[in-house]
N, C-alpha and C. Protein backbone atom coordinates (compact mmCIF):
# COMPACT_ATOMS: atom_id res chain seq x y z
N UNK A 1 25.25 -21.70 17.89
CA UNK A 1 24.27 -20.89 18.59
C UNK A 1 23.79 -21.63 19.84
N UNK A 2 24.07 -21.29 21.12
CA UNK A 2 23.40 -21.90 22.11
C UNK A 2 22.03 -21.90 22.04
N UNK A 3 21.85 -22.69 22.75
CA UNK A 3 19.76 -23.05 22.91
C UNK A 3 19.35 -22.35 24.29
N UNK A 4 19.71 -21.68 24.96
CA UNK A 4 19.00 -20.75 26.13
C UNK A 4 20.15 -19.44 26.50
N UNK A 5 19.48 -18.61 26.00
CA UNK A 5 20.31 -17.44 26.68
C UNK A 5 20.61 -17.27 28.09
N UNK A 6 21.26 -16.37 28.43
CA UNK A 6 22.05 -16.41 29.86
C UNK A 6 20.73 -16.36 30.46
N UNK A 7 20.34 -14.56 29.97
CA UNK A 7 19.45 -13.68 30.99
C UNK A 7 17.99 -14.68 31.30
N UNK A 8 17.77 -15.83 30.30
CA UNK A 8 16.61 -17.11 30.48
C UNK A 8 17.31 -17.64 31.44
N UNK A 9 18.24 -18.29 31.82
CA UNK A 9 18.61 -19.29 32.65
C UNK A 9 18.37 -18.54 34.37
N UNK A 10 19.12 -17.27 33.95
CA UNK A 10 19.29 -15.98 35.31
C UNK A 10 17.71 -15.85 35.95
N UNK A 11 16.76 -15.94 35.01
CA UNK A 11 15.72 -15.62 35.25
C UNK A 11 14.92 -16.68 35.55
N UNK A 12 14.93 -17.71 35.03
CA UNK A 12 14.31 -18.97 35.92
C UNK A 12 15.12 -19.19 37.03
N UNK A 13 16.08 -19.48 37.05
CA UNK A 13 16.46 -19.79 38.53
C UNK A 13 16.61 -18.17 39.80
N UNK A 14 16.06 -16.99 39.01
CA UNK A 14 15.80 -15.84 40.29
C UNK A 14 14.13 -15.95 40.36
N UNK A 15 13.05 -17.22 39.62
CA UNK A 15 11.93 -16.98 39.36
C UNK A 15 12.09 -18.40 40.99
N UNK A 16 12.33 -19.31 40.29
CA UNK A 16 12.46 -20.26 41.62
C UNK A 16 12.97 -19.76 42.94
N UNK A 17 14.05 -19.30 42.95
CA UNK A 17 14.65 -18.81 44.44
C UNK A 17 13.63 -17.85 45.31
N UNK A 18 13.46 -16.61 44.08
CA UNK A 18 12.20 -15.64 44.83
C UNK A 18 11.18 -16.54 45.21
N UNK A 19 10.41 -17.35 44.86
CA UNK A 19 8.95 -18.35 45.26
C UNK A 19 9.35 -18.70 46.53
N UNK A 20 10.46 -19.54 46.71
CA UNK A 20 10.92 -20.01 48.39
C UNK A 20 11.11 -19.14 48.99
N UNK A 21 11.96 -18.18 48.59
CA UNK A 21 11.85 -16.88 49.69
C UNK A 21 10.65 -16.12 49.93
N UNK A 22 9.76 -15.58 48.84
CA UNK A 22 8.92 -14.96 49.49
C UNK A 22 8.00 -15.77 50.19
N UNK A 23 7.80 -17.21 50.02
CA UNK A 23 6.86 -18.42 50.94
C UNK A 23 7.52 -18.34 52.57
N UNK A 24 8.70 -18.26 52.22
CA UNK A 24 9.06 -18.77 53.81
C UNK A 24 10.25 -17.66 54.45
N UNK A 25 10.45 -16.87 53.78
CA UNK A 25 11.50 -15.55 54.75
C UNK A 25 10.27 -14.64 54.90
N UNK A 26 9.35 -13.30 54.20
CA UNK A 26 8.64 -12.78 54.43
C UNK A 26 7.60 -12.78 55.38
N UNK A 27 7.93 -12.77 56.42
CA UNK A 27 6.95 -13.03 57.63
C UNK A 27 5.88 -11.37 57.70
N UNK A 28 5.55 -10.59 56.68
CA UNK A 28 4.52 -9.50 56.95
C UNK A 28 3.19 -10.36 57.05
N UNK A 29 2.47 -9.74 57.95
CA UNK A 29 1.08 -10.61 57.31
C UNK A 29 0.14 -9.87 56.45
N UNK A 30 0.46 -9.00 56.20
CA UNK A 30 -0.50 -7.96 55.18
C UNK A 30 -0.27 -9.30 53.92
N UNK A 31 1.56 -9.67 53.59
CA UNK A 31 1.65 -10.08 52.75
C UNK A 31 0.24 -11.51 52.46
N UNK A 32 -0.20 -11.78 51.25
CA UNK A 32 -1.01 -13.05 51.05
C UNK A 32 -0.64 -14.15 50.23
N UNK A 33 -0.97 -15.01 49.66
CA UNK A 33 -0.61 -15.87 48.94
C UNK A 33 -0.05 -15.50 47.31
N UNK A 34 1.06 -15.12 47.15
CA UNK A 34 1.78 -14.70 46.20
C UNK A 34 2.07 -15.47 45.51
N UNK A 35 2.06 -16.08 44.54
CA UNK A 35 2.97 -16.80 43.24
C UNK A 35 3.90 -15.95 42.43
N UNK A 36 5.05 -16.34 42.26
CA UNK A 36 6.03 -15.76 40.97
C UNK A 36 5.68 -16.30 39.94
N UNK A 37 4.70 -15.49 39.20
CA UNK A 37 4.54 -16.34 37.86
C UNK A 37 5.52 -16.11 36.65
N UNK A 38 6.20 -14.88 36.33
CA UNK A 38 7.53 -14.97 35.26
C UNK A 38 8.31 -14.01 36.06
N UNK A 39 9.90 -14.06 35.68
CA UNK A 39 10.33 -13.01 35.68
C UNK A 39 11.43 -13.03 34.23
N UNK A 40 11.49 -11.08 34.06
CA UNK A 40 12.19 -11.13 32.82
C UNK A 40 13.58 -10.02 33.48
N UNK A 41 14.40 -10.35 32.77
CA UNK A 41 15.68 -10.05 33.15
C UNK A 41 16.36 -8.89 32.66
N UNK A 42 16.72 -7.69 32.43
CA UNK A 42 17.50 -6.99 31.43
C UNK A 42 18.50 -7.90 30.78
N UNK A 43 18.85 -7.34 29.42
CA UNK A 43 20.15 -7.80 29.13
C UNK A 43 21.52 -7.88 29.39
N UNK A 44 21.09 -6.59 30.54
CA UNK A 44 22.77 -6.69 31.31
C UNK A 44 22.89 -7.11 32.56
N UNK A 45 21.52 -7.65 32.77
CA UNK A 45 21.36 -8.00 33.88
C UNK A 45 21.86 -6.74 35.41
N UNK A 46 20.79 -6.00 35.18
CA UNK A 46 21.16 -4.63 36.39
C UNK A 46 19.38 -5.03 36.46
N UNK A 47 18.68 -5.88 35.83
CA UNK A 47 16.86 -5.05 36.70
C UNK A 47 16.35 -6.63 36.42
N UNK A 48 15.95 -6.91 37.10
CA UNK A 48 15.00 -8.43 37.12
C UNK A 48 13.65 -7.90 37.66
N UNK A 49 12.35 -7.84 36.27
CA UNK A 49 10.84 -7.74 36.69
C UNK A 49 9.81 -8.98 36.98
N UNK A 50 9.93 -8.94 38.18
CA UNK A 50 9.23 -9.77 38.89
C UNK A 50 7.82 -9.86 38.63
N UNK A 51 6.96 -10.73 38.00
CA UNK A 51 5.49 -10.63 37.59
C UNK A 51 5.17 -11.47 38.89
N UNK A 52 4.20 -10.96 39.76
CA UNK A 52 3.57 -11.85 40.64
C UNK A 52 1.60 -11.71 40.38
N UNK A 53 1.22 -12.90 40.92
CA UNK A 53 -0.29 -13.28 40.94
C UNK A 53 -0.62 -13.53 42.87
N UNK A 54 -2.29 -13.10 42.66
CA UNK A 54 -2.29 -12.88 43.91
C UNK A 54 -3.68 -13.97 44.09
N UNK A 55 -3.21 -15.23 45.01
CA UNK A 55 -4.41 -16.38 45.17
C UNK A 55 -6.00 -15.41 45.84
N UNK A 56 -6.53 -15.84 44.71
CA UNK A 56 -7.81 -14.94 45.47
C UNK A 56 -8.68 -13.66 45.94
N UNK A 57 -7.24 -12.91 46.01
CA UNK A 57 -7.34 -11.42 46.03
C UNK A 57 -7.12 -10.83 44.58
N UNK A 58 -7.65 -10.04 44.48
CA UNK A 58 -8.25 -9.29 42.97
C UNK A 58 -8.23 -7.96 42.50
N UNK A 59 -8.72 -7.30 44.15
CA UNK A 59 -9.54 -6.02 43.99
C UNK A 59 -8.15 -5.05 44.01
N UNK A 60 -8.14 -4.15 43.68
CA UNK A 60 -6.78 -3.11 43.58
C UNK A 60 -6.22 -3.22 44.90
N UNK A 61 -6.91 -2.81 45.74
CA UNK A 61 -6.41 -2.30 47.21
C UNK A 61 -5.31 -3.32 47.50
N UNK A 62 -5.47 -4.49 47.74
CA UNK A 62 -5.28 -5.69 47.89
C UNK A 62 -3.67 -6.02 47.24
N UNK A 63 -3.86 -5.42 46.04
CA UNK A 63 -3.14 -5.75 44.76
C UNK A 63 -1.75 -4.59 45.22
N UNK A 64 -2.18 -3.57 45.58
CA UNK A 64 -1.42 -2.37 45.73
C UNK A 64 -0.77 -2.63 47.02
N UNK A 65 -1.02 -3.09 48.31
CA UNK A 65 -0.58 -3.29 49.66
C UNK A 65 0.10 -4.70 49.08
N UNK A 66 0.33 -5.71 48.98
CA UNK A 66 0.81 -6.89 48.78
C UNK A 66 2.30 -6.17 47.91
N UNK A 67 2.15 -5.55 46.53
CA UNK A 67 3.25 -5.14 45.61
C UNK A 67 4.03 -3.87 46.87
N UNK A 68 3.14 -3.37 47.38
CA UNK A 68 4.43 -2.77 48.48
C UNK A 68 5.16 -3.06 49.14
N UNK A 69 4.62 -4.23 49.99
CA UNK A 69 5.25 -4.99 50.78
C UNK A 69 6.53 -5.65 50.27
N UNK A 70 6.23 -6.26 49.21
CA UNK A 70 7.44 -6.73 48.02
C UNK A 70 8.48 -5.92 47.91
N UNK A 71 8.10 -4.79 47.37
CA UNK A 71 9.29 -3.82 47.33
C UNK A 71 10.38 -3.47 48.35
N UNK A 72 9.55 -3.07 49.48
CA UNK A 72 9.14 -2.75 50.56
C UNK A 72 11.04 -3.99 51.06
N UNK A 73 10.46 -5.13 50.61
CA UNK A 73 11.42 -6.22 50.89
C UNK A 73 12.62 -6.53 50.10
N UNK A 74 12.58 -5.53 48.68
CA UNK A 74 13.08 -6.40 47.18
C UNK A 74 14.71 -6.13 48.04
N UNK A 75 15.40 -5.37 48.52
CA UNK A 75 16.58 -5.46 49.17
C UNK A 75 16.82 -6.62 50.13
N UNK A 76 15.91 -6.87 50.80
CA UNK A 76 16.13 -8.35 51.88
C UNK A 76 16.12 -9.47 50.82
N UNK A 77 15.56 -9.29 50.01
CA UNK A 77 15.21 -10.67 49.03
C UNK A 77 16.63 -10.34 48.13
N UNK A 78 16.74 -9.76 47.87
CA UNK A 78 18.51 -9.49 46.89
C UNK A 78 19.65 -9.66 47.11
N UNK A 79 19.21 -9.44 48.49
CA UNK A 79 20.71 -9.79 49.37
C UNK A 79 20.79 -11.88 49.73
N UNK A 80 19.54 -12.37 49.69
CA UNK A 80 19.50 -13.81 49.98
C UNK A 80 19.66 -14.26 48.85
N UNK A 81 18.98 -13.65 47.69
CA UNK A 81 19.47 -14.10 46.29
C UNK A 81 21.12 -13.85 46.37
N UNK A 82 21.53 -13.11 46.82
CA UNK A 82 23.17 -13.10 46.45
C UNK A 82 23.97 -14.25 47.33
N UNK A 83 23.10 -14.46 48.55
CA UNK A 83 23.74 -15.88 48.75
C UNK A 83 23.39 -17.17 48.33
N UNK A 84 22.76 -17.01 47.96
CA UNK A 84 22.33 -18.33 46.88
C UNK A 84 22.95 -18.83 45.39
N UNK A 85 22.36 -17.58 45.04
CA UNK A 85 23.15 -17.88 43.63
C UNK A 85 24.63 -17.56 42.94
N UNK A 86 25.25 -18.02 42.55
CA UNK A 86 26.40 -16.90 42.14
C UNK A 86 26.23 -16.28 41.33
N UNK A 87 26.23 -14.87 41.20
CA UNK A 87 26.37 -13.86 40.23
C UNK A 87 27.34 -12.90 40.89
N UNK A 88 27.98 -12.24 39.79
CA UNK A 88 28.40 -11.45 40.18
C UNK A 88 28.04 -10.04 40.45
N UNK A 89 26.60 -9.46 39.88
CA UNK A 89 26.11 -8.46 40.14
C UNK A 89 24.25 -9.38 40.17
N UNK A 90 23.80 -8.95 41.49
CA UNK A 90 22.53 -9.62 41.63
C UNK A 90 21.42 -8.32 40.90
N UNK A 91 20.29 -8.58 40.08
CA UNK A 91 19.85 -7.69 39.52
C UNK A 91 18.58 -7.25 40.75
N UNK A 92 18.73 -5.59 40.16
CA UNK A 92 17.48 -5.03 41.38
C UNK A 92 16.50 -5.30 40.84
N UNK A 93 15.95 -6.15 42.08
CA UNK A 93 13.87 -6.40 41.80
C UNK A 93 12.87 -5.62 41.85
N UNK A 94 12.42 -5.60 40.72
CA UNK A 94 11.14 -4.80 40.28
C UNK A 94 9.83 -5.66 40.39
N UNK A 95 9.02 -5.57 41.39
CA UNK A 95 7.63 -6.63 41.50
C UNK A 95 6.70 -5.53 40.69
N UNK A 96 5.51 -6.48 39.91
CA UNK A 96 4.70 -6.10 38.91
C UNK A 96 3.35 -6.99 39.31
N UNK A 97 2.30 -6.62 39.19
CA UNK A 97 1.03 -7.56 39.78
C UNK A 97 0.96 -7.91 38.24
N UNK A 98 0.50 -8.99 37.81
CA UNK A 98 0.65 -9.78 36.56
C UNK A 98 -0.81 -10.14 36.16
N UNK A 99 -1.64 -9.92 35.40
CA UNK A 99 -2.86 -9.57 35.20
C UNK A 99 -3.47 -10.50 34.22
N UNK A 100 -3.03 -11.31 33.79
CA UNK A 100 -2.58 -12.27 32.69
C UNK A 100 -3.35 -13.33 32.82
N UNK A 101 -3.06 -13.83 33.96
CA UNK A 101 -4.37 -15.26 34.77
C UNK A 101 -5.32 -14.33 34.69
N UNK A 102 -6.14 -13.38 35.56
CA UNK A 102 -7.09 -13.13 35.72
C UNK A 102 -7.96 -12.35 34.23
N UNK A 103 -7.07 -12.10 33.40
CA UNK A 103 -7.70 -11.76 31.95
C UNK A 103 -7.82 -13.11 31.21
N UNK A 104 -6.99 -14.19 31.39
CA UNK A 104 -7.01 -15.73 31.33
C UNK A 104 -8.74 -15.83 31.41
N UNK A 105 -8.83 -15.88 33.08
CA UNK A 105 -9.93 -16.40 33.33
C UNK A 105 -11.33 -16.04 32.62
N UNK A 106 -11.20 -14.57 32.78
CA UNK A 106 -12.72 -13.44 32.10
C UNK A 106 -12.96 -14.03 30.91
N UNK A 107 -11.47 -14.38 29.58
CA UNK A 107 -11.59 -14.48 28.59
C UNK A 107 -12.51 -16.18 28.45
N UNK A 108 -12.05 -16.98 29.60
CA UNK A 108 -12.19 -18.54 29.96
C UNK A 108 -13.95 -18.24 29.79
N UNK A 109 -14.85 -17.30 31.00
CA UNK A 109 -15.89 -17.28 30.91
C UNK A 109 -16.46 -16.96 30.00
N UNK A 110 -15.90 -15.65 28.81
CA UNK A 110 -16.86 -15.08 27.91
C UNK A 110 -16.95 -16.45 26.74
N UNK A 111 -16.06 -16.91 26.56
CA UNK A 111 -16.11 -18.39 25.53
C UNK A 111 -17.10 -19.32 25.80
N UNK A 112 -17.29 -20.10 27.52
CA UNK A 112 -18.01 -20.87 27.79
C UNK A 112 -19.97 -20.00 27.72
N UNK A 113 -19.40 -18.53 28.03
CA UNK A 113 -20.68 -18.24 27.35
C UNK A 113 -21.26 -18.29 26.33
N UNK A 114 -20.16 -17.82 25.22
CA UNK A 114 -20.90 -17.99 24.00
C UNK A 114 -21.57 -19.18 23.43
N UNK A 115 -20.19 -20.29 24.09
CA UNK A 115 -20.89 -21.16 23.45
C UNK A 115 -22.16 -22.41 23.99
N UNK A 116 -22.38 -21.41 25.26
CA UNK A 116 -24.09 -22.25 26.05
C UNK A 116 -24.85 -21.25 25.24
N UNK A 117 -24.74 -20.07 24.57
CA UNK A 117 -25.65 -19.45 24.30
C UNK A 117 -25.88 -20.12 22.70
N UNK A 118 -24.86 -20.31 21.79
CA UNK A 118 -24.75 -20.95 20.71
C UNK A 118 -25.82 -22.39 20.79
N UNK A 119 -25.22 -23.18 21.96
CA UNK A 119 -25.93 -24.75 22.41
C UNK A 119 -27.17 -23.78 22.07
N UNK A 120 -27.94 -23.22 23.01
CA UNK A 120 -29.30 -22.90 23.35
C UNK A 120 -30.39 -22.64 21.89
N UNK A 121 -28.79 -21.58 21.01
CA UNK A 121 -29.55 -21.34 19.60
C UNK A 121 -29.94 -22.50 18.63
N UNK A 122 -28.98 -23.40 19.05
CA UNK A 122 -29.18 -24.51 18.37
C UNK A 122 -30.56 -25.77 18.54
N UNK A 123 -29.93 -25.17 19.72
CA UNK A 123 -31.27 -26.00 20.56
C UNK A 123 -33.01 -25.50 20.28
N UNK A 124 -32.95 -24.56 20.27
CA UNK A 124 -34.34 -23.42 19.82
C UNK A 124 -34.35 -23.97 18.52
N UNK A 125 -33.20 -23.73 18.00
CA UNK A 125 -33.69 -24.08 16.03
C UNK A 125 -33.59 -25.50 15.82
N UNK A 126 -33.82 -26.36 16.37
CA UNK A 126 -33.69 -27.82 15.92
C UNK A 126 -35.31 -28.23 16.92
N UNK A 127 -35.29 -27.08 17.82
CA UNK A 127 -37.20 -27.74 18.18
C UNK A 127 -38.39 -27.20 17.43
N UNK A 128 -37.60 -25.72 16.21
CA UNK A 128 -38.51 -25.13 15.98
C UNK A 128 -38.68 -25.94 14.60
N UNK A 129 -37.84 -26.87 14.05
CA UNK A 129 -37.80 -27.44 12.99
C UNK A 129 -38.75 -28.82 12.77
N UNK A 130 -38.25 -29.43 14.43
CA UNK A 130 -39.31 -30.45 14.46
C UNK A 130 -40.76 -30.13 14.77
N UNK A 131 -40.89 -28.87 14.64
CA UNK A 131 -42.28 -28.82 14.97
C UNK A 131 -42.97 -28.75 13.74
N UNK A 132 -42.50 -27.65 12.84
CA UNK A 132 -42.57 -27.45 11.26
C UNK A 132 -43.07 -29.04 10.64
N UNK A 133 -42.01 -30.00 10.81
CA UNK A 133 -41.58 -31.22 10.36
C UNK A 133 -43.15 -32.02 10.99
N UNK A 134 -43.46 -31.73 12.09
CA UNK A 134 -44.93 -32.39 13.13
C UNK A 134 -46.06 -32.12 12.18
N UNK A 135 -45.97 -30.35 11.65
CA UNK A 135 -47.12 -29.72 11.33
C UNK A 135 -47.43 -30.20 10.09
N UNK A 136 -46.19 -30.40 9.20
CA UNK A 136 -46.86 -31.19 8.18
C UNK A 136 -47.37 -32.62 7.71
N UNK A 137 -47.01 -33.42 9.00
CA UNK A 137 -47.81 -34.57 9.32
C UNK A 137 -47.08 -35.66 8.13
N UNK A 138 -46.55 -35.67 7.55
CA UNK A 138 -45.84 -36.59 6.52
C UNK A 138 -44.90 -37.50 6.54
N UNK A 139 -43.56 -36.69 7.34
CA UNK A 139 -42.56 -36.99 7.93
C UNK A 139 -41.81 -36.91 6.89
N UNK A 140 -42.11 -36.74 4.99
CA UNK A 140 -41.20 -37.28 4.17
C UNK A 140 -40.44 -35.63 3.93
N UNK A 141 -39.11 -36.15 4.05
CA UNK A 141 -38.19 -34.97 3.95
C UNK A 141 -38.59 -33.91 2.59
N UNK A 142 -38.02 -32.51 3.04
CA UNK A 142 -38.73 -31.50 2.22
C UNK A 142 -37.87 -31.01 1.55
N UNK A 143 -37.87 -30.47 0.61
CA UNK A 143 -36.99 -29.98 -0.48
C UNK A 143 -37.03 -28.35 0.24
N UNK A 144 -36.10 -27.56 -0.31
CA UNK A 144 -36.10 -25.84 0.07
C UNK A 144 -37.87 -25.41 -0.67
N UNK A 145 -38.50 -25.72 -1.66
CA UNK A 145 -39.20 -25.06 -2.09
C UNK A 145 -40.71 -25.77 -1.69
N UNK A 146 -40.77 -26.96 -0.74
CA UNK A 146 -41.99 -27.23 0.26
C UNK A 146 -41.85 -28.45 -0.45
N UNK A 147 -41.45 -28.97 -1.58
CA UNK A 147 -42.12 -30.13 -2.44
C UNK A 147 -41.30 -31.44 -1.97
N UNK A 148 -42.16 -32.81 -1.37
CA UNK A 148 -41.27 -33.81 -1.38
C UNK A 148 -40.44 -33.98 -1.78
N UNK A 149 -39.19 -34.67 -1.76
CA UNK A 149 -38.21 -34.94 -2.64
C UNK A 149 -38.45 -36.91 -3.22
């Protein structure tokens, strides 16, 4: 059993080639800072889906003019992939805005929230304890039912 299928190998090296090309052939300037973050391949290799991320830009509009432009190009970019790589049939590119980082991130914030809000609960119940602990002036640790131990 080999250890990497074709359409994996096809697809990292059309994930690398597309990054240099769309950095440095695509001269639109609508286009913005694009990353190829995966691409997945058919099995017969006829469709390569291009997942791209967009540095900074977010908002749909943005998202929608950038993936046109791509398209817009996926023939100029197919034809340089065919001189680059050898294949014998270069697969048609499908660009996809990839949503993945930015649900990454949301998910990144709602965690660090919970858990300053968790700190805070903790924090509230460990001052409301030493106060309890103040009020009864003793200091000697308390059993659940009030009685020294």
């Amino acid at each position: 059993m080999r250890e990497f299928k074709r359409t994996d190998r096809v697809a990292d090296q059309l994930q690398q080639e597309l990054a240099v090309l769309i950095q440095r052939e695509i001269k639109d300037p609508r286009l913005g800072m694009v990353t190829v973050s995966s691409v997945k391949v058919s099995r017969d290799l006829g469709y390569a889906d291009v997942f791209v991320t967009l540095l900074g830009e977010n908002d749909a509009e943005r998202v929608r003019e950038n993936l046109g432009v791509l398209k817009r190009a996926a023939g100029f970019l197919r034809s340089q992939i065919a001189r680059r790589i050898k294949l014998r049939h270069v697969p048609e590119l499908r660009f996809h805005y990839d949503e993945s980082v930015l649900r990454g991130h949301h998910l990144s914030a709602l965690i660090d929230e919970a858990v300053a809000s968790d700190q805070r609960q903790d924090a509230a119940d460990d001052a409301s304890s030493d106060d309890n602990a103040s009020q009864r002036g003793d200091g000697a640790p308390q059993r659940g039912d009030g009685e020294p131990r």
